[in-house]
C-alpha atoms as a PDB file:
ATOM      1  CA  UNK A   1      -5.698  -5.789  26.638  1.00  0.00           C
ATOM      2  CA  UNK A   2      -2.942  -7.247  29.433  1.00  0.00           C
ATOM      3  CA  UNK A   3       0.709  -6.603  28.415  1.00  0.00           C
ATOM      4  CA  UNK A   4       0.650 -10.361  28.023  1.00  0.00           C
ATOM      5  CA  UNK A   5      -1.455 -10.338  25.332  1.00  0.00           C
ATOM      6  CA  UNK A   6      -0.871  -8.035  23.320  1.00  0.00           C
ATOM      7  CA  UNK A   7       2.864  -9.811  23.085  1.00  0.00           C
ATOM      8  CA  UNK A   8       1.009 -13.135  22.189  1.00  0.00           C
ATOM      9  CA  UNK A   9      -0.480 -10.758  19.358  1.00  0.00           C
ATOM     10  CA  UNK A  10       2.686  -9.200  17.769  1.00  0.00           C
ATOM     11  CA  UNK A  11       4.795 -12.676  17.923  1.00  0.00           C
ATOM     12  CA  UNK A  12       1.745 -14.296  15.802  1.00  0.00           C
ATOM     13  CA  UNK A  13       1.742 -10.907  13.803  1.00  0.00           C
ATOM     14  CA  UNK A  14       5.396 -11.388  13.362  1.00  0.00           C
ATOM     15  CA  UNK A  15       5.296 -15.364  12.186  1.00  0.00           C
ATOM     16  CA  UNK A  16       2.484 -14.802  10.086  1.00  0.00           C
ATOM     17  CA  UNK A  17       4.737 -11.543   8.238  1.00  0.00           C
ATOM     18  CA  UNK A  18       7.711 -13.768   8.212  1.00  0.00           C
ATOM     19  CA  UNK A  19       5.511 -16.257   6.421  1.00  0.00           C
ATOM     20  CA  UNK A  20       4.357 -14.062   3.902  1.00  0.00           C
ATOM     21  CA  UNK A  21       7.976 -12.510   3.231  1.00  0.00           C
ATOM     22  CA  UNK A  22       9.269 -16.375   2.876  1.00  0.00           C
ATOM     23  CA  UNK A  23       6.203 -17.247   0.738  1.00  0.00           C
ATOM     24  CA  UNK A  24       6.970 -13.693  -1.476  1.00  0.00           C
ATOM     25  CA  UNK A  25      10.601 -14.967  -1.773  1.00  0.00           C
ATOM     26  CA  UNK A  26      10.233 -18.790  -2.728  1.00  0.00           C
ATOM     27  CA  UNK A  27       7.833 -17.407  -5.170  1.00  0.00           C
ATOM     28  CA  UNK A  28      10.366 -15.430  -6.745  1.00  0.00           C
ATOM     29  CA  UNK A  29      12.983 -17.407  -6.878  1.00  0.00           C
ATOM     30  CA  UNK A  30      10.551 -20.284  -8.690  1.00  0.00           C
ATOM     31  CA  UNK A  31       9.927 -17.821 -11.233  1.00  0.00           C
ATOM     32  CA  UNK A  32      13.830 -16.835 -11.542  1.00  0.00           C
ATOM     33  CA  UNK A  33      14.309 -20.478 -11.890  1.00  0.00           C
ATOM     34  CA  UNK A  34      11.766 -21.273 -14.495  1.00  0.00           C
ATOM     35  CA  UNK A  35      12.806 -18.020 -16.688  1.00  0.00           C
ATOM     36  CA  UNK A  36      16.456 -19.212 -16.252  1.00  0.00           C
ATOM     37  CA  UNK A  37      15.629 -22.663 -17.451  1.00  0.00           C
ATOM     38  CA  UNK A  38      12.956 -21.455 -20.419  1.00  0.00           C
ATOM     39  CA  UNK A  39      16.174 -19.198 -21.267  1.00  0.00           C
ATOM     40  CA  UNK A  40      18.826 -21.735 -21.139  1.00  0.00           C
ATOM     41  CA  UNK A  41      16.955 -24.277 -23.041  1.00  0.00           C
ATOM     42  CA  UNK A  42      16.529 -22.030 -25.827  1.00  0.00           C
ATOM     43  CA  UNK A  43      19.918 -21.195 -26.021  1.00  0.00           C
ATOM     44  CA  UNK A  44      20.323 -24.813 -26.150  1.00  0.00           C
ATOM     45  CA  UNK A  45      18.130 -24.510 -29.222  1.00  0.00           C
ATOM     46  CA  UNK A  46      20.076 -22.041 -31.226  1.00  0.00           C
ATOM     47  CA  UNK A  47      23.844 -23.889 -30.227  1.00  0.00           C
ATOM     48  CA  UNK A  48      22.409 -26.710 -32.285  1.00  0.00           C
END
């Protein structure tokens, strides 16, 4: 494998990592989000 190449290969490696990390993250805040709301709409609940 050329130099070349094997660059080509870690930038792809790199985007598809960066991907996954972003991916990982949204994920986790959509769950943050939809315990924060389940939470806050219970405490709705009780204040009533």
């Amino acid at each position: 494998m050329t130099d070349t190449e094997n660059r080509k290969l870690s930038a792809a490696e790199w985007k598809r990592r960066q991907l996954q990390a972003f991916r990982a993250a949204y994920q986790k805040k959509q769950a943050a989000a939809k315990w924060s709301d389940s939470s806050l709409s219970t405490t709705q609940k009780e204040i009533k």
